[in-house]
N, C-alpha and C. Protein backbone atom coordinates (compact mmCIF):
# COMPACT_ATOMS: atom_id res chain seq x y z
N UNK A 1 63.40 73.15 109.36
CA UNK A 1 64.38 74.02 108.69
C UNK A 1 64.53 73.58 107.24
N UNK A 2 64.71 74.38 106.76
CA UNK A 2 65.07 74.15 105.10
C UNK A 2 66.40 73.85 104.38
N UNK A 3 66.51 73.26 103.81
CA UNK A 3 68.16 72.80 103.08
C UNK A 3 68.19 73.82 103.14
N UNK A 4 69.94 73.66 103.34
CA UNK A 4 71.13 74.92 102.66
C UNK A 4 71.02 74.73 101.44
N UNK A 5 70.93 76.25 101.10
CA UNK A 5 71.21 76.55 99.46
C UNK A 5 72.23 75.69 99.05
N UNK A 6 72.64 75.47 98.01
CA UNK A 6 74.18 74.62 97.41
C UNK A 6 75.52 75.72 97.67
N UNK A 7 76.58 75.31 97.67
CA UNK A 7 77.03 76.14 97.85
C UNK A 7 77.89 76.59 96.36
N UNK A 8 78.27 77.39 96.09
CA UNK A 8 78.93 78.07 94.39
C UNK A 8 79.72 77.49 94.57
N UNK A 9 80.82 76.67 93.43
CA UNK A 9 82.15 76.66 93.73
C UNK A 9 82.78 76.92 92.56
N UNK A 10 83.79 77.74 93.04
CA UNK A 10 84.27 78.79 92.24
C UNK A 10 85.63 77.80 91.54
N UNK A 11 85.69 78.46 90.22
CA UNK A 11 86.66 77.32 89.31
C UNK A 11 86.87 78.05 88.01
N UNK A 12 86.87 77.08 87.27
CA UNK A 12 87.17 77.30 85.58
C UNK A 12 87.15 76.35 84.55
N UNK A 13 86.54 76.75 84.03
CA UNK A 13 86.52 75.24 83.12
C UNK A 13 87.82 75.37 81.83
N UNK A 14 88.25 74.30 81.26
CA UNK A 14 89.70 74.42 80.82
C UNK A 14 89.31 74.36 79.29
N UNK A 15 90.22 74.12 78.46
CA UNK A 15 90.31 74.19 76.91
C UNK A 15 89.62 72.84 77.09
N UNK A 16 88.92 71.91 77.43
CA UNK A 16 88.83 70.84 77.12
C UNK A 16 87.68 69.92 77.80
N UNK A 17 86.93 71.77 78.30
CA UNK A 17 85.43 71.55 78.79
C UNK A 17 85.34 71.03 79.97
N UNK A 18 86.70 70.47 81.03
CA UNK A 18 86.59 69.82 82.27
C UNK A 18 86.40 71.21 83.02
N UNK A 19 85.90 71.00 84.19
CA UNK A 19 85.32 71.96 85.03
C UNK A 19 86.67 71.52 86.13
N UNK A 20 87.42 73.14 86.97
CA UNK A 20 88.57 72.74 87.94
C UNK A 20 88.50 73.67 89.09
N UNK A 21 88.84 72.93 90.54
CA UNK A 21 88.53 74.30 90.78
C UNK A 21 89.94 75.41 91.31
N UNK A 22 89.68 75.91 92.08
CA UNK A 22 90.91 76.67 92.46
C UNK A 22 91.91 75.77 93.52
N UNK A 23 91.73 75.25 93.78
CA UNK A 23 92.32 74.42 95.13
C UNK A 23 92.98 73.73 93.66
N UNK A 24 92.45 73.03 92.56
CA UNK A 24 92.85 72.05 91.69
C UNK A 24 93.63 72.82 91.01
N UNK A 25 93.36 73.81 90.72
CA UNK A 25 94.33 74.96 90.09
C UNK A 25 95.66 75.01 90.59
N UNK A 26 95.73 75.23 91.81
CA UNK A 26 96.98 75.26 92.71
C UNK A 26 97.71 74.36 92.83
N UNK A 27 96.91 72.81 92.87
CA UNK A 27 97.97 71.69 93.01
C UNK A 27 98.70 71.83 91.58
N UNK A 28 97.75 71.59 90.79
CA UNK A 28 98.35 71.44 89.53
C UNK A 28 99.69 72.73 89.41
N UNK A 29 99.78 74.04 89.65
CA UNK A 29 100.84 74.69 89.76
C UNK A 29 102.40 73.86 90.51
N UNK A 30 101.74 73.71 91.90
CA UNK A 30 102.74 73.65 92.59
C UNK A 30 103.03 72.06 92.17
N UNK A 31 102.41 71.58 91.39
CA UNK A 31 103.49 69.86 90.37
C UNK A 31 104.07 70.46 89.47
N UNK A 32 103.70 71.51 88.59
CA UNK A 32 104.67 72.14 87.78
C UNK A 32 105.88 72.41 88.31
N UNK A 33 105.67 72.93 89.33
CA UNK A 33 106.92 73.83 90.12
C UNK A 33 107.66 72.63 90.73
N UNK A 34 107.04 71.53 91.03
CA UNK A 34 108.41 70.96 91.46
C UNK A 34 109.05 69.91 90.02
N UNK A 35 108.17 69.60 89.44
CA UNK A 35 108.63 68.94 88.46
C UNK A 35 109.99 69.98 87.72
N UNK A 36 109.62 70.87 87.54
CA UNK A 36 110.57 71.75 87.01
C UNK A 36 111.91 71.68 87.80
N UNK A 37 111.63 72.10 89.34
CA UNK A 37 112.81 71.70 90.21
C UNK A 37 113.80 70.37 90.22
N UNK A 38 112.55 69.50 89.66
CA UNK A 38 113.11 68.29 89.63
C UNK A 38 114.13 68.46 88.11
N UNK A 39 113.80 68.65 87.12
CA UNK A 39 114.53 68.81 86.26
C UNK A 39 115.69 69.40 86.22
N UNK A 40 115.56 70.45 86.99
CA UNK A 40 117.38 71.55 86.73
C UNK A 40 118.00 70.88 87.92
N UNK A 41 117.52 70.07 88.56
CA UNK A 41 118.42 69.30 89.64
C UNK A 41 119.28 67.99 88.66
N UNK A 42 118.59 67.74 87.54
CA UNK A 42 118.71 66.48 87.23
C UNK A 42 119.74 66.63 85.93
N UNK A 43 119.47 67.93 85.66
CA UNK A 43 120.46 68.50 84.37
C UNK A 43 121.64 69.03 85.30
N UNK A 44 121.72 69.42 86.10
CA UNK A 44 123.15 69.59 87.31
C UNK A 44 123.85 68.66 87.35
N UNK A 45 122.92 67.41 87.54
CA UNK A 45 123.23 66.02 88.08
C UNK A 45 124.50 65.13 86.72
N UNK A 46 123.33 65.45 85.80
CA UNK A 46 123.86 65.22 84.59
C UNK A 46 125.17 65.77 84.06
N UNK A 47 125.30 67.10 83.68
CA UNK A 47 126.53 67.91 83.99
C UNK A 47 127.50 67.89 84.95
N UNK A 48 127.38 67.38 85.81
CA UNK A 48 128.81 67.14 87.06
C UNK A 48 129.13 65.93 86.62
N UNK A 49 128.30 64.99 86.22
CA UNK A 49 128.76 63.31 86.10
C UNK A 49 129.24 63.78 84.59
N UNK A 50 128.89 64.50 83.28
CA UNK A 50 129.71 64.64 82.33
C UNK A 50 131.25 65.33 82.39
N UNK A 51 131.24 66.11 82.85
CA UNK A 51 132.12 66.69 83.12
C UNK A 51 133.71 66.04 83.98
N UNK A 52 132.93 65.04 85.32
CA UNK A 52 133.60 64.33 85.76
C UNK A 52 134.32 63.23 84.65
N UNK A 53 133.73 63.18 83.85
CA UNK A 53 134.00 61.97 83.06
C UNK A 53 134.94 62.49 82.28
N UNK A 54 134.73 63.77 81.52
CA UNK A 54 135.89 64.37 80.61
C UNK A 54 137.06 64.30 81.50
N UNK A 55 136.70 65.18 82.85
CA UNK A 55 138.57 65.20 84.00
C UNK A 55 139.06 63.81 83.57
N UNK A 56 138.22 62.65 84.05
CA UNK A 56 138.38 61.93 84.11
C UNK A 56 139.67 60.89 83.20
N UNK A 57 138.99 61.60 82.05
CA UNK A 57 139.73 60.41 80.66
C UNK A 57 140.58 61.73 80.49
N UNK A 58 140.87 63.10 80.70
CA UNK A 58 142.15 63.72 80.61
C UNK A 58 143.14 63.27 81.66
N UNK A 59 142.87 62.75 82.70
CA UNK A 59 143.39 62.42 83.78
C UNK A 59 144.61 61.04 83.61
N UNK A 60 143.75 60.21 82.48
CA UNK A 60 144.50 58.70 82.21
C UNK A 60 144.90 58.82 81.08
N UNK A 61 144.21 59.48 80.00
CA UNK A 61 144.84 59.92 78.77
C UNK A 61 145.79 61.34 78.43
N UNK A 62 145.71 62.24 78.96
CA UNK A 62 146.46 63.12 78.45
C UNK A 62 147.71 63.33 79.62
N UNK A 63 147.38 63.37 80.81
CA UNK A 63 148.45 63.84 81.52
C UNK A 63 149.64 62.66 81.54
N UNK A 64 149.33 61.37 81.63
CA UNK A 64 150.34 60.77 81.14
C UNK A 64 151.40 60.96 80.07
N UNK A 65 150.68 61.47 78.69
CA UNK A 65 151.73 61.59 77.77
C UNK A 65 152.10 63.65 77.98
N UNK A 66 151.76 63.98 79.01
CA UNK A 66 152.22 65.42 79.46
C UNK A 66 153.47 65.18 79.95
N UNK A 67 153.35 64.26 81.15
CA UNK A 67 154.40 64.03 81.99
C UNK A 67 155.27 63.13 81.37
N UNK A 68 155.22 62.50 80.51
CA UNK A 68 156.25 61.77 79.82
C UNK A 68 156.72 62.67 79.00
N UNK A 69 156.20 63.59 78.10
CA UNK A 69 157.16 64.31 77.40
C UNK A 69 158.08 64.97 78.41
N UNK A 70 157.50 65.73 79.40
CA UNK A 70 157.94 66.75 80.65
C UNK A 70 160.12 66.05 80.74
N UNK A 71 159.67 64.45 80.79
CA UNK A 71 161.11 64.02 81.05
C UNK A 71 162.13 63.72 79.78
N UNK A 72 161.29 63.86 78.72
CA UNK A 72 162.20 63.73 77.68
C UNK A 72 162.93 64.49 77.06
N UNK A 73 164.12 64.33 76.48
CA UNK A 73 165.21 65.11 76.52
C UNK A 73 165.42 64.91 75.10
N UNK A 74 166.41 65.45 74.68
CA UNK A 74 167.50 65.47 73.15
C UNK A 74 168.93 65.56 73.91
N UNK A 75 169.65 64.76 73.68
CA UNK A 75 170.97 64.50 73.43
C UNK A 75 171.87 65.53 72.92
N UNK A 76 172.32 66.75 73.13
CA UNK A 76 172.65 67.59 72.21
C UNK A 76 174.09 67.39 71.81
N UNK A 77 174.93 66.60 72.72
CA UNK A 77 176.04 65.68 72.40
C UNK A 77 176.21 64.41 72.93
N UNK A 78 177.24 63.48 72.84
CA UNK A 78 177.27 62.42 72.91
C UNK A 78 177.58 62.26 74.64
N UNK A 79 176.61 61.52 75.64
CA UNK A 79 176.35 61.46 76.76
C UNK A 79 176.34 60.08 76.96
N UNK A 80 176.87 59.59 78.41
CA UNK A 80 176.94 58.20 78.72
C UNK A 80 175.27 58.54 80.04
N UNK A 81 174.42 56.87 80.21
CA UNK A 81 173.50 57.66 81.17
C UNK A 81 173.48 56.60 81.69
N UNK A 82 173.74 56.11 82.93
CA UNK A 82 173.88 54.93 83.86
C UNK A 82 172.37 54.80 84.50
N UNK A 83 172.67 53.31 84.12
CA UNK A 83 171.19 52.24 84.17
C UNK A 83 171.59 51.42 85.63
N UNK A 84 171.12 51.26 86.57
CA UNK A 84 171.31 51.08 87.92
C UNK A 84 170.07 49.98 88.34
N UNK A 85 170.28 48.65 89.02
CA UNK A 85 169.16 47.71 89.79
C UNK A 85 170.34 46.94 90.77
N UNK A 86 170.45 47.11 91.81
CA UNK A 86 170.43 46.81 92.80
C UNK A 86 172.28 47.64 93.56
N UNK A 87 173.34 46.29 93.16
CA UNK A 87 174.78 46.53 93.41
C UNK A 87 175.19 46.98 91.66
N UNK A 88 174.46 46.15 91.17
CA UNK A 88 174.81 46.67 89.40
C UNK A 88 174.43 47.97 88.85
N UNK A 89 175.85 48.29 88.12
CA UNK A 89 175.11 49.95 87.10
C UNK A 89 176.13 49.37 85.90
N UNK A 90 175.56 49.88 84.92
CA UNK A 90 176.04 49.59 83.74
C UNK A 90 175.67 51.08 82.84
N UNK A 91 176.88 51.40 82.32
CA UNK A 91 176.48 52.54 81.38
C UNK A 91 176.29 52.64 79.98
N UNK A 92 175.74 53.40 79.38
CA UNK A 92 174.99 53.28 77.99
C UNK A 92 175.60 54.87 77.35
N UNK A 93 175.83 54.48 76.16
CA UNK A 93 176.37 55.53 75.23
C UNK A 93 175.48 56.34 74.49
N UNK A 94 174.89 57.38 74.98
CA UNK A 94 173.47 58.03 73.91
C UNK A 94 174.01 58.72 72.69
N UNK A 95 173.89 58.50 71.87
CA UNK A 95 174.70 59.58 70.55
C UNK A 95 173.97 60.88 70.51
N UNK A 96 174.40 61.74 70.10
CA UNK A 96 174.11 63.11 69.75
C UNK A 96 172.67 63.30 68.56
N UNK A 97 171.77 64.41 69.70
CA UNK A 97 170.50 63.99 68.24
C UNK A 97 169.57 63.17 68.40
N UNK A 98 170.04 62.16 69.71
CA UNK A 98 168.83 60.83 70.24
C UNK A 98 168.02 61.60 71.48
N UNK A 99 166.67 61.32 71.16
CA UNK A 99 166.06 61.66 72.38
C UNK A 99 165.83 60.34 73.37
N UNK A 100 166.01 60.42 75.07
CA UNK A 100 166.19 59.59 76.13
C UNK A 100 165.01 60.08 76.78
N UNK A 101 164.69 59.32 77.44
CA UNK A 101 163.38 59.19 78.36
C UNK A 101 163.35 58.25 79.31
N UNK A 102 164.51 58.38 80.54
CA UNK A 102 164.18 57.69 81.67
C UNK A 102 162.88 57.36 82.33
N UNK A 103 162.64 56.19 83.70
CA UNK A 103 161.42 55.97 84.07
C UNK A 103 161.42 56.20 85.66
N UNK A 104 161.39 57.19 86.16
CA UNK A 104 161.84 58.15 87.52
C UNK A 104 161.39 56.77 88.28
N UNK A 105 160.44 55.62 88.38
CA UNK A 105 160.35 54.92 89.30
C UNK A 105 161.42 53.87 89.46
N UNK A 106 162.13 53.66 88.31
CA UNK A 106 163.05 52.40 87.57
C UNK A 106 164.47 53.26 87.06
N UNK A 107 165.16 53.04 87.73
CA UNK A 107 166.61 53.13 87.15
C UNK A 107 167.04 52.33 86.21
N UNK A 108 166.61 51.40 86.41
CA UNK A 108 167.18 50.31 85.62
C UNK A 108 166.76 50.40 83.78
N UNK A 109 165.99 51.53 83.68
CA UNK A 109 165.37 51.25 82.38
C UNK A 109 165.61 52.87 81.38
N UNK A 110 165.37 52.73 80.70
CA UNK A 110 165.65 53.56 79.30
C UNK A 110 164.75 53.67 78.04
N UNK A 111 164.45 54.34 77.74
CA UNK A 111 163.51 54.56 76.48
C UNK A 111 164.43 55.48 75.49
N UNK A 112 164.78 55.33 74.67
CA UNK A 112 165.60 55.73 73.55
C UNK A 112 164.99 56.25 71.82
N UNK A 113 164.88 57.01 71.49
CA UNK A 113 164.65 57.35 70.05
C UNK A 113 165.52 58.06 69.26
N UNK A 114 165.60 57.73 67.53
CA UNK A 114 166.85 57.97 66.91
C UNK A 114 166.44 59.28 66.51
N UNK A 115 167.10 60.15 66.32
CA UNK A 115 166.87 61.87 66.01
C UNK A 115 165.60 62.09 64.72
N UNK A 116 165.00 61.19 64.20
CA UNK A 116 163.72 61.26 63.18
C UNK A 116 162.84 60.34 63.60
N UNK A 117 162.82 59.97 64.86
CA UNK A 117 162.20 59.46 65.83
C UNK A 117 161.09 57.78 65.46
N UNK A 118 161.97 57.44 64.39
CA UNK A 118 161.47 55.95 63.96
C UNK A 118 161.97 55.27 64.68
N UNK A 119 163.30 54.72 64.82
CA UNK A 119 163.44 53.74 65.51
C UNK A 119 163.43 53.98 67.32
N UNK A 120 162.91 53.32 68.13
CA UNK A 120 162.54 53.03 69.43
C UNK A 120 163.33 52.18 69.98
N UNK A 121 164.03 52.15 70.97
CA UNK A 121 164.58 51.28 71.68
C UNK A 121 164.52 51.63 72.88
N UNK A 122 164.44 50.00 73.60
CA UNK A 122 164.33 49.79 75.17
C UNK A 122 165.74 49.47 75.62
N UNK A 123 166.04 50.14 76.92
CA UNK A 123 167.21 49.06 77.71
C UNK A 123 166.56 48.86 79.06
N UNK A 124 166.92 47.87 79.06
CA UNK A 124 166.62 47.58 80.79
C UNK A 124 167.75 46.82 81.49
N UNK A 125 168.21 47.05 82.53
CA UNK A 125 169.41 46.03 82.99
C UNK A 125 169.05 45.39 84.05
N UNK A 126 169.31 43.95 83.54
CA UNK A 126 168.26 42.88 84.50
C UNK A 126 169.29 41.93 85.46
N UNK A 127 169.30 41.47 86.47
CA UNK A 127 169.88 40.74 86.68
C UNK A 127 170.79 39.47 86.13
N UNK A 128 171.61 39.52 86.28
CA UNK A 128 172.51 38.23 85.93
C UNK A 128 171.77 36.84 85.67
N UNK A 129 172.41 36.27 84.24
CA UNK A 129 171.58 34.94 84.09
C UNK A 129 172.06 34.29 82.81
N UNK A 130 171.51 33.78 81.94
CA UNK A 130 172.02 33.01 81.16
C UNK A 130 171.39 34.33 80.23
N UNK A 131 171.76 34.35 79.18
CA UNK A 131 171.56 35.32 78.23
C UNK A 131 170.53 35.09 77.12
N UNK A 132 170.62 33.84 76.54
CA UNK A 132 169.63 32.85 75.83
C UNK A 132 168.60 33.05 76.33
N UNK A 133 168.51 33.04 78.11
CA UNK A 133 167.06 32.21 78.49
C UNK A 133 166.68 33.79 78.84
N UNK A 134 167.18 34.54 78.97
CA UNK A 134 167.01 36.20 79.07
C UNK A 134 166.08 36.27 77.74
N UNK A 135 166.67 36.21 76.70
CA UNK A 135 166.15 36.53 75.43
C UNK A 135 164.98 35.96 74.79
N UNK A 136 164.78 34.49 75.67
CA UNK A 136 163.56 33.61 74.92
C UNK A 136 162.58 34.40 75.74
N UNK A 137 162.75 34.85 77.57
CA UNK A 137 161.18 35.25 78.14
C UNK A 137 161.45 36.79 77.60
N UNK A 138 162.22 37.81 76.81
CA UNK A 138 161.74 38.89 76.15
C UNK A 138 161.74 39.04 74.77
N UNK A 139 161.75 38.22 73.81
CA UNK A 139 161.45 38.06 72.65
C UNK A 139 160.69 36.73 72.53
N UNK A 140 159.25 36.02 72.48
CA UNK A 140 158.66 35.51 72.40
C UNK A 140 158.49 35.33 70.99
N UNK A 141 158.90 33.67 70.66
CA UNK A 141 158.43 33.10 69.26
C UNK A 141 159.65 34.30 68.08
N UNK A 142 160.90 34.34 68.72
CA UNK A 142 161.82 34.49 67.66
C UNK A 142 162.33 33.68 66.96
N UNK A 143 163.55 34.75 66.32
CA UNK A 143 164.18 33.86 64.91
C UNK A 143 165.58 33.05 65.56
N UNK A 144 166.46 32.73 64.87
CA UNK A 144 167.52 31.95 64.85
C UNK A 144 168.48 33.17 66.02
N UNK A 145 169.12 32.36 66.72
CA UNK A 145 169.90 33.67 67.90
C UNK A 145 171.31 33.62 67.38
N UNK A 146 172.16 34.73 67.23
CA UNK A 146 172.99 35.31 67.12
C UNK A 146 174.21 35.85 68.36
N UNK A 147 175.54 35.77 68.41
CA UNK A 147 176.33 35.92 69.41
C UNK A 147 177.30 36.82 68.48
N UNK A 148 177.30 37.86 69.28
CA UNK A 148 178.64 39.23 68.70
C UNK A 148 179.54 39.53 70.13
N UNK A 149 180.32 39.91 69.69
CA UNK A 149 181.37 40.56 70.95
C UNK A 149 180.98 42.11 70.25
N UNK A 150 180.90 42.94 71.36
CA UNK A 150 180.57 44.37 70.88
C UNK A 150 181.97 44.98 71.35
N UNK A 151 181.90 46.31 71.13
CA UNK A 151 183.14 46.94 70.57
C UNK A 151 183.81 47.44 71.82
N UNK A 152 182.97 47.43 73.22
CA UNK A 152 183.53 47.77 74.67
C UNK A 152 183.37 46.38 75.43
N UNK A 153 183.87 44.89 74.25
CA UNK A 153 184.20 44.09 74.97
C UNK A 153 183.18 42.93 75.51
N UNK A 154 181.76 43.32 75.65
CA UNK A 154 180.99 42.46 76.22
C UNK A 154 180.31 41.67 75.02
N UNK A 155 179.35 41.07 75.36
CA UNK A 155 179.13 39.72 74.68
C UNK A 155 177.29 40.07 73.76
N UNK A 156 177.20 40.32 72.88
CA UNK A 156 175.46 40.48 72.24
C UNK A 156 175.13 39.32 71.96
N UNK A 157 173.80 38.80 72.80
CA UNK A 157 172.94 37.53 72.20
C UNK A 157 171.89 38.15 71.45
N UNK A 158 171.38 38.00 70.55
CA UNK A 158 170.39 38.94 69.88
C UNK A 158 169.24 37.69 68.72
N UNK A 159 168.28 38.31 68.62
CA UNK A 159 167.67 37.33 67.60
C UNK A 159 166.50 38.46 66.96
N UNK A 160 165.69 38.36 65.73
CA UNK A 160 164.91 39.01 64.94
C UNK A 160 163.36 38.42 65.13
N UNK A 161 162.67 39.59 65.58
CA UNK A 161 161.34 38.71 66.39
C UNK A 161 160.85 38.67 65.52
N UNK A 162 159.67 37.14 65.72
CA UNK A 162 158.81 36.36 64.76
C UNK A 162 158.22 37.26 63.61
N UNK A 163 158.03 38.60 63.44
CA UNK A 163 158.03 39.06 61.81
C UNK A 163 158.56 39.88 60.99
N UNK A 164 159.95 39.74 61.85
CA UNK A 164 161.45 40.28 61.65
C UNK A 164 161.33 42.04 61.41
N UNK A 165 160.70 42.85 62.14
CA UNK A 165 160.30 44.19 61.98
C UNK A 165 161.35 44.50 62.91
N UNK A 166 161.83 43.91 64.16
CA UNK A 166 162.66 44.71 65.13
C UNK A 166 163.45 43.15 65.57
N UNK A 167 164.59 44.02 66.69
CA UNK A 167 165.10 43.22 66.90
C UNK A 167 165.49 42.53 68.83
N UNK A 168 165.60 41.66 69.50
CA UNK A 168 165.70 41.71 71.11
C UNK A 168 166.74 40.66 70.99
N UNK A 169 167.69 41.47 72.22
CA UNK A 169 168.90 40.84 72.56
C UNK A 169 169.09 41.36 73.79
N UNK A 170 170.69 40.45 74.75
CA UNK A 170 171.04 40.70 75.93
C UNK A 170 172.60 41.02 75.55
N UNK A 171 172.49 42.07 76.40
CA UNK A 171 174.59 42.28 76.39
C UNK A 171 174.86 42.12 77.67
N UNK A 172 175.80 41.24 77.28
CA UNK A 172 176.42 40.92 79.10
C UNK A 172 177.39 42.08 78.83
N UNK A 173 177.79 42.33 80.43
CA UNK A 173 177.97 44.13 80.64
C UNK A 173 178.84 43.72 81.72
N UNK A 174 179.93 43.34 81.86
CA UNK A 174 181.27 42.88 83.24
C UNK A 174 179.89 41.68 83.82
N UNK A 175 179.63 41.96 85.20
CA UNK A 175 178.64 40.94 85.39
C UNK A 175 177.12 40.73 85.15
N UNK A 176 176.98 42.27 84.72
CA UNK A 176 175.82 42.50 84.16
C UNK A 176 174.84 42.05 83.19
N UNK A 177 173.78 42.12 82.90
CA UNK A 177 173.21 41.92 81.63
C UNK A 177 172.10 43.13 81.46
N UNK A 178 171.93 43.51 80.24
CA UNK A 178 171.19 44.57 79.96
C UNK A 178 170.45 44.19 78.37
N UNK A 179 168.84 44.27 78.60
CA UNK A 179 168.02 43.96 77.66
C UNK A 179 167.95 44.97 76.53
N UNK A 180 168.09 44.63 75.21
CA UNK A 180 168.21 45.73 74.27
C UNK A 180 166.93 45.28 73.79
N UNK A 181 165.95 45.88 73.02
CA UNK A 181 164.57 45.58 72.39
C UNK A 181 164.19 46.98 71.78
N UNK A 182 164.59 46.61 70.29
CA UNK A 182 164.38 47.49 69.15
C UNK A 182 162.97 47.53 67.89
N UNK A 183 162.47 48.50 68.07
CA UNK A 183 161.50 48.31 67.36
C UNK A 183 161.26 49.01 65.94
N UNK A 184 160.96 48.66 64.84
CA UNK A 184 160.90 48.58 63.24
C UNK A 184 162.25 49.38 63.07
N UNK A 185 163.52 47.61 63.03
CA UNK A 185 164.79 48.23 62.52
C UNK A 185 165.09 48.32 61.59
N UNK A 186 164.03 48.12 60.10
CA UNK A 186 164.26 47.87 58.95
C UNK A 186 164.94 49.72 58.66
N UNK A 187 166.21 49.46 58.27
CA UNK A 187 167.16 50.27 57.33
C UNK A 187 168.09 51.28 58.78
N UNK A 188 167.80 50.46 59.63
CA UNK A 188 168.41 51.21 61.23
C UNK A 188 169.22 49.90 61.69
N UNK A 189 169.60 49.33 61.01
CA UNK A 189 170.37 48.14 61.88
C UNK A 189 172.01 49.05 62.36
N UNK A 190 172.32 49.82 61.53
CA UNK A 190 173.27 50.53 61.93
C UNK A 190 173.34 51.40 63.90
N UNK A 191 172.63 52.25 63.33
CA UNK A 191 172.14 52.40 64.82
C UNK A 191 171.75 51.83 65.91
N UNK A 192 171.38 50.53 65.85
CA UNK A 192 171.16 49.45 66.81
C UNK A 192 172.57 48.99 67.17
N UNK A 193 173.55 48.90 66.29
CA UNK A 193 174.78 48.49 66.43
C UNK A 193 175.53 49.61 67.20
N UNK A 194 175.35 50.67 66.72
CA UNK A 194 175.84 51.57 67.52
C UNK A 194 175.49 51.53 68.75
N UNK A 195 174.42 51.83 69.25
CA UNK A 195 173.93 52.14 70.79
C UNK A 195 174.23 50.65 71.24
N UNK A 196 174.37 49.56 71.07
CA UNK A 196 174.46 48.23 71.47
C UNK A 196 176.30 48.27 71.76
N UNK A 197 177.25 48.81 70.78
CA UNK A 197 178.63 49.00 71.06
C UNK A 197 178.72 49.88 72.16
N UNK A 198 178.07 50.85 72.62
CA UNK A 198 178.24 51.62 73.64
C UNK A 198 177.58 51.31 75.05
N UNK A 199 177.02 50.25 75.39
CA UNK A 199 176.71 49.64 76.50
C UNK A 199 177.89 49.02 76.81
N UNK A 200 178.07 49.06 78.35
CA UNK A 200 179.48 48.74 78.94
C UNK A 200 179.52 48.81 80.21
N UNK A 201 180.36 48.40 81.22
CA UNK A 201 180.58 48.25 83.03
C UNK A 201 180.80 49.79 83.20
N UNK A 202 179.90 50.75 84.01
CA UNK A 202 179.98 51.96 84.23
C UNK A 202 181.11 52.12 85.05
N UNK A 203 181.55 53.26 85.18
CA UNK A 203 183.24 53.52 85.74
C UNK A 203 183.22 54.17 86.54
């Protein structure tokens, strides 16, 4: 018997003179086709993890200061707002014009701003203690300490922190004590005096 003829095989030769055939044709398609698949899977991939990331940092950055404004108020007259930790409440005098910003987890605390919203003040009412040693663990590396009787009777320990921009003190309050911590009081010492005279044994 005689050889088989050769057999044709059917193809194409490319821009670049290689000879391919149809079977090679096809793979090469169907790697396009998934490579491609692979890509819009990977730009999805990409896009959910960006996106997650924006929720993300709106989540820790913006809704916090959403929900903190949400509780803040203006004073539209002169309001007493009782600071509460445990058997103790002690009340605080807000003047008219101050915006307040309680801390819904903490009774005990207060965030305060003066109606042009420079000066800042904290109260917190802390347990009973020596007033001094109150003032050294919340004013760290202050100035010379100071003792006033305020104007509803109780007692201000106060001192001007180490670069005299604001000021932290304790008012004993009947048995109470309540942390005052004022921040850049330069030309507001008035107002510190004020809201500090109006802390007092709630009634």
């Amino acid at each position: 018997m005689g050889a088989a003829p050769p057999t044709a095989l059917s193809g194409h030769v490319d821009a670049y003179g290689e000879f391919s055939t149809g079977a090679d044709a096809g793979s090469c398609h169907n790697l396009d086709v998934l490579t491609e698949s692979r890509r819009r899977v990977l730009g999805v991939v990409v896009l959910v993890v960006v996106l997650t990331g924006i929720v993300g940092v709106a989540c820790v950055v913006v809704v916090p200061q959403v929900w903190a404004a949400s509780l803040t108020t203006v004073s539209e007259e002169p309001r007493t707002v009782e600071l509460s930790a445990g058997d103790h409440r002690v009340g605080a005098r807000v003047p008219s014009g101050w915006a307040l910003r309680p801390v819904p987890t903490d009774a005990s605390r207060l965030e305060l701003w003066s109606p042009d919203g420079v000066l800042h003040v904290e109260l917190r009412l802390t347990d009973p203690g020596d007033p001094e040693a109150l003032l050294a663990e919340t004013a760290a590396g202050h100035g010379p300490v100071s003792t006033e009787t305020t104007a509803a009777g109780g007692i201000f320990v106060h001192a001007e922190t180490a670069d005299g921009s604001g000021i932290a003190g304790v008012v004993t309050a009947g048995g109470s004590r309540v942390v005052v911590v004022a921040d850049e009081t330069e030309g507001y010492r008035a107002e510190v005096a004020m809201l500090v005279a109006g802390i007092g044994a709630a009634t």
